[in-house]
C-alpha atoms as a PDB file:
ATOM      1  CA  UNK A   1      59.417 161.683  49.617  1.00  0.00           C
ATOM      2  CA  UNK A   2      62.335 160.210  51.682  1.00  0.00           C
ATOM      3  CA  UNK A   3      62.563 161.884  54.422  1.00  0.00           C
ATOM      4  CA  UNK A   4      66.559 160.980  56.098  1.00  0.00           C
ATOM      5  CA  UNK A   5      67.450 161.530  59.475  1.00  0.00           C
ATOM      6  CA  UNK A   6      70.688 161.878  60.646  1.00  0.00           C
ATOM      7  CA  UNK A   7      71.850 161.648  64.249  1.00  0.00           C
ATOM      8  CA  UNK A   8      74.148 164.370  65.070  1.00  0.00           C
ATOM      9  CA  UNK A   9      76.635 163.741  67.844  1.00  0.00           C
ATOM     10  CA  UNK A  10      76.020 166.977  69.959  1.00  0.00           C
ATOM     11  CA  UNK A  11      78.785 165.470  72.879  1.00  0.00           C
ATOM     12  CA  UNK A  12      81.919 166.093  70.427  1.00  0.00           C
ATOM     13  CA  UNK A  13      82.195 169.364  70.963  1.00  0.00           C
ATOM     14  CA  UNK A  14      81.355 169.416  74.555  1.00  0.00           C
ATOM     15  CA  UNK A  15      84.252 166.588  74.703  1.00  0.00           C
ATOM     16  CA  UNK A  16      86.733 168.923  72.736  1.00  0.00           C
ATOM     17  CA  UNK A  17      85.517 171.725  75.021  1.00  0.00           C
ATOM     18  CA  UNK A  18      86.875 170.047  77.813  1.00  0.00           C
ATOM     19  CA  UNK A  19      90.122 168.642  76.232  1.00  0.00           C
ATOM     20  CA  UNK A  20      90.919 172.024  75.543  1.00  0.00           C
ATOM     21  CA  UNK A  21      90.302 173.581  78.785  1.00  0.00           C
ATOM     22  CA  UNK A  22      92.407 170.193  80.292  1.00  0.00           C
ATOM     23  CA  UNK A  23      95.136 171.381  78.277  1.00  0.00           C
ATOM     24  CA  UNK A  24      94.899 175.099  79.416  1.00  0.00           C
ATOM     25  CA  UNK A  25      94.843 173.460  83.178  1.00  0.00           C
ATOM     26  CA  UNK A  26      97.866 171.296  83.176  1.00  0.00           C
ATOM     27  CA  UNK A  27      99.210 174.227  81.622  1.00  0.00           C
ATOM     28  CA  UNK A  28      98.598 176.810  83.908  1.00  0.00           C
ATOM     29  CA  UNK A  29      99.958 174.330  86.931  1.00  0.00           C
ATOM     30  CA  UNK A  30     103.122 173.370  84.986  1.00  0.00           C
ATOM     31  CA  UNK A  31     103.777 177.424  84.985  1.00  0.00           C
ATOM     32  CA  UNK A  32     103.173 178.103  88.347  1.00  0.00           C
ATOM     33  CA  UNK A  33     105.918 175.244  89.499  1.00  0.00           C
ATOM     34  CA  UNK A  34     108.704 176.399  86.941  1.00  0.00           C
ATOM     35  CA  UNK A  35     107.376 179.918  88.790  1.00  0.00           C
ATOM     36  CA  UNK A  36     107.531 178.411  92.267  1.00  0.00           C
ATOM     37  CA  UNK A  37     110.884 176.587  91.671  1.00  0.00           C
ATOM     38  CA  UNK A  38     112.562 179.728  90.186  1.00  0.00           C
ATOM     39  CA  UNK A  39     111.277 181.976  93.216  1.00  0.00           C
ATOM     40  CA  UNK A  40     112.844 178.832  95.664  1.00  0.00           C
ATOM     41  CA  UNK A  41     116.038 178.675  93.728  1.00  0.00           C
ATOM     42  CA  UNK A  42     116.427 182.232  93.579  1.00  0.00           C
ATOM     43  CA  UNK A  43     115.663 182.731  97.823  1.00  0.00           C
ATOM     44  CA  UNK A  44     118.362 179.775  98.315  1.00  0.00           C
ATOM     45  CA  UNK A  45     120.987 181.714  96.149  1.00  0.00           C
ATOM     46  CA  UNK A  46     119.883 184.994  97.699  1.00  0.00           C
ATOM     47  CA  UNK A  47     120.301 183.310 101.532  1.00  0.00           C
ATOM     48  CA  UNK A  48     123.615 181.607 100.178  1.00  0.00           C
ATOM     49  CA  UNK A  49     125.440 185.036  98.843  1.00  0.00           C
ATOM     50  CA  UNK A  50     123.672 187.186 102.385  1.00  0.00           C
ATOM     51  CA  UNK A  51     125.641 184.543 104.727  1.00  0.00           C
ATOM     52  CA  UNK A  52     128.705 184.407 102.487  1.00  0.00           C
ATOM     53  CA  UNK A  53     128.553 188.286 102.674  1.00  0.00           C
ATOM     54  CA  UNK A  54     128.586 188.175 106.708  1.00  0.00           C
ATOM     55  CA  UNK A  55     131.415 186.313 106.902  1.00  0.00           C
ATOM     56  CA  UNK A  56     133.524 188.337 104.467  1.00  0.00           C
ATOM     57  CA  UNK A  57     132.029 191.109 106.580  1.00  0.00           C
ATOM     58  CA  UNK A  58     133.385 189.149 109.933  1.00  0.00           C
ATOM     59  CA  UNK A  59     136.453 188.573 108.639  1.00  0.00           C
ATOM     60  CA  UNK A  60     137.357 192.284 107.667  1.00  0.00           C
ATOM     61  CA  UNK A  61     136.404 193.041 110.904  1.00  0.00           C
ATOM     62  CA  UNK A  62     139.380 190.884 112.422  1.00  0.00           C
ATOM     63  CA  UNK A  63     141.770 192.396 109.655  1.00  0.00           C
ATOM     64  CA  UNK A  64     140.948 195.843 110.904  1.00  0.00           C
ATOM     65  CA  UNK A  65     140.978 194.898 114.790  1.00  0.00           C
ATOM     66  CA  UNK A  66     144.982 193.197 113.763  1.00  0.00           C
ATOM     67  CA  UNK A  67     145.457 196.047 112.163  1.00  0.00           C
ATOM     68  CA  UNK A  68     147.782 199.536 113.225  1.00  0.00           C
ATOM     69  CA  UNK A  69     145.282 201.611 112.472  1.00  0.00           C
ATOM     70  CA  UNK A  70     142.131 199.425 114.459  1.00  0.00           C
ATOM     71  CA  UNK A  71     142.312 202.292 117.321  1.00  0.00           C
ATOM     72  CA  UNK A  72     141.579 205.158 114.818  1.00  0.00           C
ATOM     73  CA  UNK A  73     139.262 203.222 112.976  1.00  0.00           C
ATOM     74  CA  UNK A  74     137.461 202.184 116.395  1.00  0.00           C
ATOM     75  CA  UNK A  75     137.384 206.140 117.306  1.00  0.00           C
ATOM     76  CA  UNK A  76     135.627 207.066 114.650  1.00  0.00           C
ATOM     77  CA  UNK A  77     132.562 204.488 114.040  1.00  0.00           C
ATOM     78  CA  UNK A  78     132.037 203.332 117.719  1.00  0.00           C
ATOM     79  CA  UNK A  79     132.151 205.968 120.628  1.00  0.00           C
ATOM     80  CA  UNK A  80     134.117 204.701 123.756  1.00  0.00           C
ATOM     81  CA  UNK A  81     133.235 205.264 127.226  1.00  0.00           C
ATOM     82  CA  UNK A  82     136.062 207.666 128.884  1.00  0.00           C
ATOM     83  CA  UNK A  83     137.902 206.641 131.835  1.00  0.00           C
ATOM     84  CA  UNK A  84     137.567 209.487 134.518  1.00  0.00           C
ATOM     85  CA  UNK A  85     140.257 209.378 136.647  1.00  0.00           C
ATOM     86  CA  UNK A  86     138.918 211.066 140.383  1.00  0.00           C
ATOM     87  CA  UNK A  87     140.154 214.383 140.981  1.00  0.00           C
ATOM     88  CA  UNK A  88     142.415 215.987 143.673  1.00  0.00           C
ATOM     89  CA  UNK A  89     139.315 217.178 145.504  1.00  0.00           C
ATOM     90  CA  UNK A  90     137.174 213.911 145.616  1.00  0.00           C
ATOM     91  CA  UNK A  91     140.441 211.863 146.718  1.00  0.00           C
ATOM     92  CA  UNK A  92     141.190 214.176 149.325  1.00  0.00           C
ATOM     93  CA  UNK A  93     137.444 213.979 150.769  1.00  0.00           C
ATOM     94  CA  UNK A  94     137.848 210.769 150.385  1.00  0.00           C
ATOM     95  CA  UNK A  95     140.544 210.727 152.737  1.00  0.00           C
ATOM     96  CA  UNK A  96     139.464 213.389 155.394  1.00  0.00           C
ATOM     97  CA  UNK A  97     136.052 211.497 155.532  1.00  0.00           C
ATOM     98  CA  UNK A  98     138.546 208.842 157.064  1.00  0.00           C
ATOM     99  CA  UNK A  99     139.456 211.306 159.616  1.00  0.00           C
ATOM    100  CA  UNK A 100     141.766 209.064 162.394  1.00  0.00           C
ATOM    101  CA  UNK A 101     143.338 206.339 160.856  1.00  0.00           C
ATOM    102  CA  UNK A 102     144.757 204.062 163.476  1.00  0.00           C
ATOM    103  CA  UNK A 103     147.387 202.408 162.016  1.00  0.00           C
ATOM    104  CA  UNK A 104     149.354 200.920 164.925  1.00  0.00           C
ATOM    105  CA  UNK A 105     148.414 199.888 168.502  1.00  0.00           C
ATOM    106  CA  UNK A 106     150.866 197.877 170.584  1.00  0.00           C
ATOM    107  CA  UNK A 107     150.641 196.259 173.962  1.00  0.00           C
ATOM    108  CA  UNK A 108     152.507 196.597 177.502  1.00  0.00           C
ATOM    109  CA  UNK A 109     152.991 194.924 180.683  1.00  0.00           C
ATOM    110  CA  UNK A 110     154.614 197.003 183.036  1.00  0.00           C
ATOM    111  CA  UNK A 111     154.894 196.241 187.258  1.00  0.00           C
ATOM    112  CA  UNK A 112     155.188 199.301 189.522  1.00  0.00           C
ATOM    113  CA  UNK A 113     155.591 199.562 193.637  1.00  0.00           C
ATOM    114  CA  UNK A 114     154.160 202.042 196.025  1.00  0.00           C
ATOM    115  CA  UNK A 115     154.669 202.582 199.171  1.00  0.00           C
ATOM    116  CA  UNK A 116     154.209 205.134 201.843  1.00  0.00           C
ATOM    117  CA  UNK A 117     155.298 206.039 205.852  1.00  0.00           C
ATOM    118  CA  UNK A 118     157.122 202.755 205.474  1.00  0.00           C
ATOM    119  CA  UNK A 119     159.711 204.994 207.104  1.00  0.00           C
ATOM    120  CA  UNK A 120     157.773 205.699 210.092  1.00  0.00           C
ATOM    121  CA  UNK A 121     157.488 203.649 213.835  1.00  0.00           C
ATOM    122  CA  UNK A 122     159.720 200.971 211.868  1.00  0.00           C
ATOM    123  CA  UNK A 123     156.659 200.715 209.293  1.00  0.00           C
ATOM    124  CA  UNK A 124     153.931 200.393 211.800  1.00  0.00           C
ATOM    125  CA  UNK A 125     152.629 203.329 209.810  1.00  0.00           C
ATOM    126  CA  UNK A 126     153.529 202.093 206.447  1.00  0.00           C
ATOM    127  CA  UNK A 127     151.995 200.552 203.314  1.00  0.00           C
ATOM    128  CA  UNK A 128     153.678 198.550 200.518  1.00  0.00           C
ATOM    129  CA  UNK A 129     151.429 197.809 197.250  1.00  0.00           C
ATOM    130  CA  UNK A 130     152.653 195.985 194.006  1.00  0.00           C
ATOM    131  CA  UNK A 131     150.392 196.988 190.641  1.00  0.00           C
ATOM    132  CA  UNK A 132     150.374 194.818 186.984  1.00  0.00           C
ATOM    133  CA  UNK A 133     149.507 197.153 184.574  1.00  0.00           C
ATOM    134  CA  UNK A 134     148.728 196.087 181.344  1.00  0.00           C
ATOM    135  CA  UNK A 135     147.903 198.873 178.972  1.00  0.00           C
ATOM    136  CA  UNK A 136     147.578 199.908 175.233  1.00  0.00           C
ATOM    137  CA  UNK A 137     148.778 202.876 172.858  1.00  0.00           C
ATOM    138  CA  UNK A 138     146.970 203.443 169.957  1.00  0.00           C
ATOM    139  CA  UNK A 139     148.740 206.096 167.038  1.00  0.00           C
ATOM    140  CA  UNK A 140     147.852 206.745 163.763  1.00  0.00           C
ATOM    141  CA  UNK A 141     147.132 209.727 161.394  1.00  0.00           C
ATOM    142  CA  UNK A 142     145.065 212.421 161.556  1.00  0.00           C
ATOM    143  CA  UNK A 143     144.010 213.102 158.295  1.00  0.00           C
ATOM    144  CA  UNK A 144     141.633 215.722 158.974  1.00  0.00           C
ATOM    145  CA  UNK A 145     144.429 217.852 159.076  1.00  0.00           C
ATOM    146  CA  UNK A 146     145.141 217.208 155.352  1.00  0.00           C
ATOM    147  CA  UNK A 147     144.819 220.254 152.839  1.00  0.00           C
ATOM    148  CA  UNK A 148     144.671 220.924 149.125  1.00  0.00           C
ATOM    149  CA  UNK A 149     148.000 221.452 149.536  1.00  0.00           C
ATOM    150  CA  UNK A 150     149.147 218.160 150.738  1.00  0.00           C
ATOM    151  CA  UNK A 151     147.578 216.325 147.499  1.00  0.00           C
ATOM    152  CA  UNK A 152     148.283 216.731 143.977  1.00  0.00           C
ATOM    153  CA  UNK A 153     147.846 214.471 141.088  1.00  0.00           C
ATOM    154  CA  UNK A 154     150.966 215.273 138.608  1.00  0.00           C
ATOM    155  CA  UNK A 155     150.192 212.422 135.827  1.00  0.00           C
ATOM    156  CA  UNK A 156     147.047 210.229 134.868  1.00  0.00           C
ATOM    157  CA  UNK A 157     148.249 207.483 136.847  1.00  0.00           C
ATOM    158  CA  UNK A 158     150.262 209.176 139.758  1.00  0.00           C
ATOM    159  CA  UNK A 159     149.864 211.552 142.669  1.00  0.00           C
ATOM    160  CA  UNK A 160     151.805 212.895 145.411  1.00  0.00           C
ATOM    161  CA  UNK A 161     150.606 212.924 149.523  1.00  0.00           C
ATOM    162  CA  UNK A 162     152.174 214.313 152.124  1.00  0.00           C
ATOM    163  CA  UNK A 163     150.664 212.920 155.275  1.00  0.00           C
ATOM    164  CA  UNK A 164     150.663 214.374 158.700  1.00  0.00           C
ATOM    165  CA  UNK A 165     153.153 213.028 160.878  1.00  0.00           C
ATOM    166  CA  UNK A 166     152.120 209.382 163.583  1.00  0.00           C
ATOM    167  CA  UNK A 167     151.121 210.799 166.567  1.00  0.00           C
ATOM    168  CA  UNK A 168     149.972 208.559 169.452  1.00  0.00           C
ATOM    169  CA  UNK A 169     146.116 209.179 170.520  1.00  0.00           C
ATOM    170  CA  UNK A 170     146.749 210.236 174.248  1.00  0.00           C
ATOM    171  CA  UNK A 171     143.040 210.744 174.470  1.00  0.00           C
ATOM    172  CA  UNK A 172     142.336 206.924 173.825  1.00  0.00           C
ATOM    173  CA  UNK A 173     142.300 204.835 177.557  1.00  0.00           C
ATOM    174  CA  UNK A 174     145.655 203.490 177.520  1.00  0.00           C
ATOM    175  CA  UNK A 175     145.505 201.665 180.926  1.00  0.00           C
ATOM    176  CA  UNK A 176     143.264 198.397 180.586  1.00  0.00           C
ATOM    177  CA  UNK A 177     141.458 198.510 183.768  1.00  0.00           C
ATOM    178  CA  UNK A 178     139.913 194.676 183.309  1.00  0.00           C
ATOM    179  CA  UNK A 179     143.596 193.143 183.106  1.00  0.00           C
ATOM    180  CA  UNK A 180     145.166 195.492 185.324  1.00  0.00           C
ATOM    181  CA  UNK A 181     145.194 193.884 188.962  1.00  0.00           C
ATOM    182  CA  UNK A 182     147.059 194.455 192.916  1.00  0.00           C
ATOM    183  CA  UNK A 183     149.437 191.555 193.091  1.00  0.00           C
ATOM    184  CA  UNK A 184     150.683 192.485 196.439  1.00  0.00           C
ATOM    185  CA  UNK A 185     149.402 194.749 199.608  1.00  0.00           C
ATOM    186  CA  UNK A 186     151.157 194.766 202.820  1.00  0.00           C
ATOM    187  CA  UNK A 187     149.741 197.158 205.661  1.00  0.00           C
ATOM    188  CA  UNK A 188     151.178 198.175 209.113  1.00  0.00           C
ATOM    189  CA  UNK A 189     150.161 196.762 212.266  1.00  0.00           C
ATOM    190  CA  UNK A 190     149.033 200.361 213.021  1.00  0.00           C
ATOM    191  CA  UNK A 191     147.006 201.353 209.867  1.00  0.00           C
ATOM    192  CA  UNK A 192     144.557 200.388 207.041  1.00  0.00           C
ATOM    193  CA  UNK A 193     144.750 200.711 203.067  1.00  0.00           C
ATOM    194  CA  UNK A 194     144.508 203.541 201.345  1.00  0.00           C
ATOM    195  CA  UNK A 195     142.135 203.610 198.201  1.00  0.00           C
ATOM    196  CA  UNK A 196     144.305 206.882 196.785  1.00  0.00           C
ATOM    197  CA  UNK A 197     147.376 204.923 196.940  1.00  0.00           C
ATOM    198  CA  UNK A 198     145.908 202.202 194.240  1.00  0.00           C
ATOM    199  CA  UNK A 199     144.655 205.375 192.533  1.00  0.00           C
ATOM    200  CA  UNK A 200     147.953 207.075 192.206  1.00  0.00           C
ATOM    201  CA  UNK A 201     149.932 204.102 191.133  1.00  0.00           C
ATOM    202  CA  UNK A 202     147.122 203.880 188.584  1.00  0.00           C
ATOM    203  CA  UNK A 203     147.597 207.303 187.525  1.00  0.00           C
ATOM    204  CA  UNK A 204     151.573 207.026 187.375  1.00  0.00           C
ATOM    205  CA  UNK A 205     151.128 203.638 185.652  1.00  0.00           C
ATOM    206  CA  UNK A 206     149.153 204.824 182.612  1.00  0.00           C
ATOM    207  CA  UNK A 207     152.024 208.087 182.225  1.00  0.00           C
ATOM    208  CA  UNK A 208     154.721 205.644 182.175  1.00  0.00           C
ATOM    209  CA  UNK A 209     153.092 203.017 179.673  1.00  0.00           C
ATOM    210  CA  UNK A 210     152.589 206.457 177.284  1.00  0.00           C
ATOM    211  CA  UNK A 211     156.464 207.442 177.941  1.00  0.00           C
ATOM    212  CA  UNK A 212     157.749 203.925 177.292  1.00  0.00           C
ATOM    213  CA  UNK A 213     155.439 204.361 173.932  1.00  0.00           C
ATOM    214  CA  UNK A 214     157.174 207.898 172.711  1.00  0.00           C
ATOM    215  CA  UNK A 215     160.387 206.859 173.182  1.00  0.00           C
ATOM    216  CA  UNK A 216     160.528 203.386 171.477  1.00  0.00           C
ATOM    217  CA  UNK A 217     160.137 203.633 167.363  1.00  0.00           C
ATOM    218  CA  UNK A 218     156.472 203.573 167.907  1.00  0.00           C
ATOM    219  CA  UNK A 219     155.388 206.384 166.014  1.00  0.00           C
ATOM    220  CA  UNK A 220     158.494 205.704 163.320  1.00  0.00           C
ATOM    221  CA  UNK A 221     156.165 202.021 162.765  1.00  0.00           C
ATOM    222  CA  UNK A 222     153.092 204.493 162.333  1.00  0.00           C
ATOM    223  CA  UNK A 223     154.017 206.162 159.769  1.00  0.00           C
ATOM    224  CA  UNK A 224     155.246 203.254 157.522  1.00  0.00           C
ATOM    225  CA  UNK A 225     151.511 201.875 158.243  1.00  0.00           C
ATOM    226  CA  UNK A 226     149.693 204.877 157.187  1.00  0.00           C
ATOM    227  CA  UNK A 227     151.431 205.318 153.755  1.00  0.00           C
ATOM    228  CA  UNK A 228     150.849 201.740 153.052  1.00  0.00           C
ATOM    229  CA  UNK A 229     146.951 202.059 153.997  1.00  0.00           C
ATOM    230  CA  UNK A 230     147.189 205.448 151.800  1.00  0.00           C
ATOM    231  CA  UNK A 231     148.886 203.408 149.193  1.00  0.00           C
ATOM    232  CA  UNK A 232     146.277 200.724 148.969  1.00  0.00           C
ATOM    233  CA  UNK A 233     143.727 203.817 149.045  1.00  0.00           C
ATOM    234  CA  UNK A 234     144.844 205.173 146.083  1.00  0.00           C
ATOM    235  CA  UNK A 235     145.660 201.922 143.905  1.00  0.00           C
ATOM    236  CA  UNK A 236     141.898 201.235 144.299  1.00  0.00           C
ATOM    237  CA  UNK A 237     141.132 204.920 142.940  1.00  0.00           C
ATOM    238  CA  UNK A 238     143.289 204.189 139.621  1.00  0.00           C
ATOM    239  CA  UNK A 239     146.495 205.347 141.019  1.00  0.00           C
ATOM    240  CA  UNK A 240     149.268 203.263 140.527  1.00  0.00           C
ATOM    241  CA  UNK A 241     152.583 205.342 141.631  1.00  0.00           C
ATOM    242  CA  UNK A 242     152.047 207.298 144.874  1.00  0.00           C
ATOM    243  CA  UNK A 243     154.966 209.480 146.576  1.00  0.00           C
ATOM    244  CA  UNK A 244     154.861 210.566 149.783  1.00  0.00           C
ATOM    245  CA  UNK A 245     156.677 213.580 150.798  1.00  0.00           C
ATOM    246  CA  UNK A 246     157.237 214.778 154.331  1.00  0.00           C
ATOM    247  CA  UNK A 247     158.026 218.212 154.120  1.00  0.00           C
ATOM    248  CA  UNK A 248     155.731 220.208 151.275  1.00  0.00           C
ATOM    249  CA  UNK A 249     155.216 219.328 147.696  1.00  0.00           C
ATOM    250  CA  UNK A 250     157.514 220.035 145.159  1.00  0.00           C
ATOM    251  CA  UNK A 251     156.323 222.714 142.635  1.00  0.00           C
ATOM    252  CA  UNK A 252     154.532 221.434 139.647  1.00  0.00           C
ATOM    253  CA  UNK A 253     151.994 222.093 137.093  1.00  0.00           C
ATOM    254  CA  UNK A 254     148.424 219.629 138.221  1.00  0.00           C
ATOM    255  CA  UNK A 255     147.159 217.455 135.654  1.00  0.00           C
ATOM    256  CA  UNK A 256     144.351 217.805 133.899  1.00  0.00           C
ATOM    257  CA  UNK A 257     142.365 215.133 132.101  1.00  0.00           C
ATOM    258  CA  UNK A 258     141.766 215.866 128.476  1.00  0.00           C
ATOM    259  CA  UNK A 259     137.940 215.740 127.905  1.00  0.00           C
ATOM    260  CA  UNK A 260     137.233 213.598 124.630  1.00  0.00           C
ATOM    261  CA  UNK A 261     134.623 215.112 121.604  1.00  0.00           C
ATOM    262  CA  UNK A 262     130.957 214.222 122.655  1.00  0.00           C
ATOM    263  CA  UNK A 263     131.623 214.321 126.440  1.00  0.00           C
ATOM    264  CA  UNK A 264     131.094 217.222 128.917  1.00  0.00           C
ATOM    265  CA  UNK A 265     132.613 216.870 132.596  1.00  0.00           C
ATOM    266  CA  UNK A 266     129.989 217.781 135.348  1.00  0.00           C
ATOM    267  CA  UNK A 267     131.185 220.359 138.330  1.00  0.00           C
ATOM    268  CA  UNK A 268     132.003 218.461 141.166  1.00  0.00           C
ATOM    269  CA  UNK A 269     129.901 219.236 144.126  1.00  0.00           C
ATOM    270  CA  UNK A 270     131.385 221.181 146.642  1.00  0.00           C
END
């Protein structure tokens, strides 16, 4: 009996085993880049239309704001801030928390004489003194004295004032007693100086620097100064016409400042 042996190659199969699963491999990675590109190509595009989208966005934007009806459009997406214009009340603390405003001072040199007995033993008796006086009058307004009355705003941007009148502050020094001096005493062979004599012409110097005040245009000067310091007062409240008056306000109807949707105006404190 022949008895044949045959030799059976038992690798084949493990060799097409792994040519097949070598196949299913490359496979598999060749999917997952087509995959990988797509997702890539598809982010780019989405990117690409998202920017192309903002400026189409931007540009509308700039159509509206050059267009008529921006302002409306403006109202109704994006809520503005109000501009509150101040009241009559809070301008006219404003202004009485001012109280004196000096508005004009203005300088004199004046000489004066006294004498006395001069007339008496031929002078023996007598006393001549010279005085420089150099003094200052203050004036201004008192605005203090200001009422409701005397304030009233009659559009958004204007208001009326009626100020009090200049008045000079007689209970400022007006005499400067550091510059003031005695140019000249002469005494009698038969007497001495007399300390009330400086202190008279004193006196009578300081009345006649406050006459020689009152009836130059003094006060006139004042009064220009304190509307213009009023003026600037107001212009840096929002105001930008302001009439004075000097007798009382005109009749008219105050205005009132519209208060816009979402807003609500808070009491003012007394």
């Amino acid at each position: 009996m022949t008895i044949m042996m045959f030799e059976t190659d038992s690798k084949a199969p493990e060799n097409r085993s792994a040519a097949r699963y070598g196949t299913n491999d490359s496979c598999l990675r060749r999917a997952m880049y087509l995959f990988m590109s797509f997702f890539f190509l598809v982010t780019a595009v989405a990117v690409i239309l998202a920017m192309i989208g903002v400026l189409r966005v931007g540009q509308s934007v700039k159509q509206i704001s050059e267009n008529p009806i921006s302002d409306f459009v403006r109202q109704l997406v994006i809520p503005a801030t109000p501009e509150i214009l101040p009241s009559a009340a809070f301008v006219l603390r404003g202004i009485q928390n001012e109280a004196r405003l000096i508005t004009l001072s203005a300088n004199y040199r004046e000489t004066f004489i006294a004498q006395r007995n001069n007339d008496v033993l031929w002078g023996a008796l007598g006393e001549k003194l010279v005085f420089e006086a150099f003094g200052t009058v203050v004036a201004g307004v008192d605005l203090s004295q200001m009422g409701e009355q005397d304030l009233l705003v009659v559009a958004p941007q204007t208001v009326w004032v009626r100020l009090p009148p200049a008045e000079i502050f007689a209970d400022l020094p007006i005499l400067d007693t550091t510059l003031s001096y005695v140019a000249d005493r002469d005494t009698g062979l038969l007497t001495r100086a007399d300390p009330e004599l400086e202190t008279q012409v004193r006196r009578v110097a300081e009345q006649e620097i406050l006459a020689i005040a009152q009836e130059s245009n003094l006060l006139v000067q004042a009064n220009v100064n304190a509307q213009q310091e009023i003026r600037k007062i107001m212009q840096g409240l929002g105001f930008t016409e302001v009439v004075f008056f000097e007798d009382e306000l005109p009749p008219a109807t105050p205005y009132v400042q519209p208060v816009p949707k979402g807003y609500v105006v808070t009491p003012e404190a007394p």
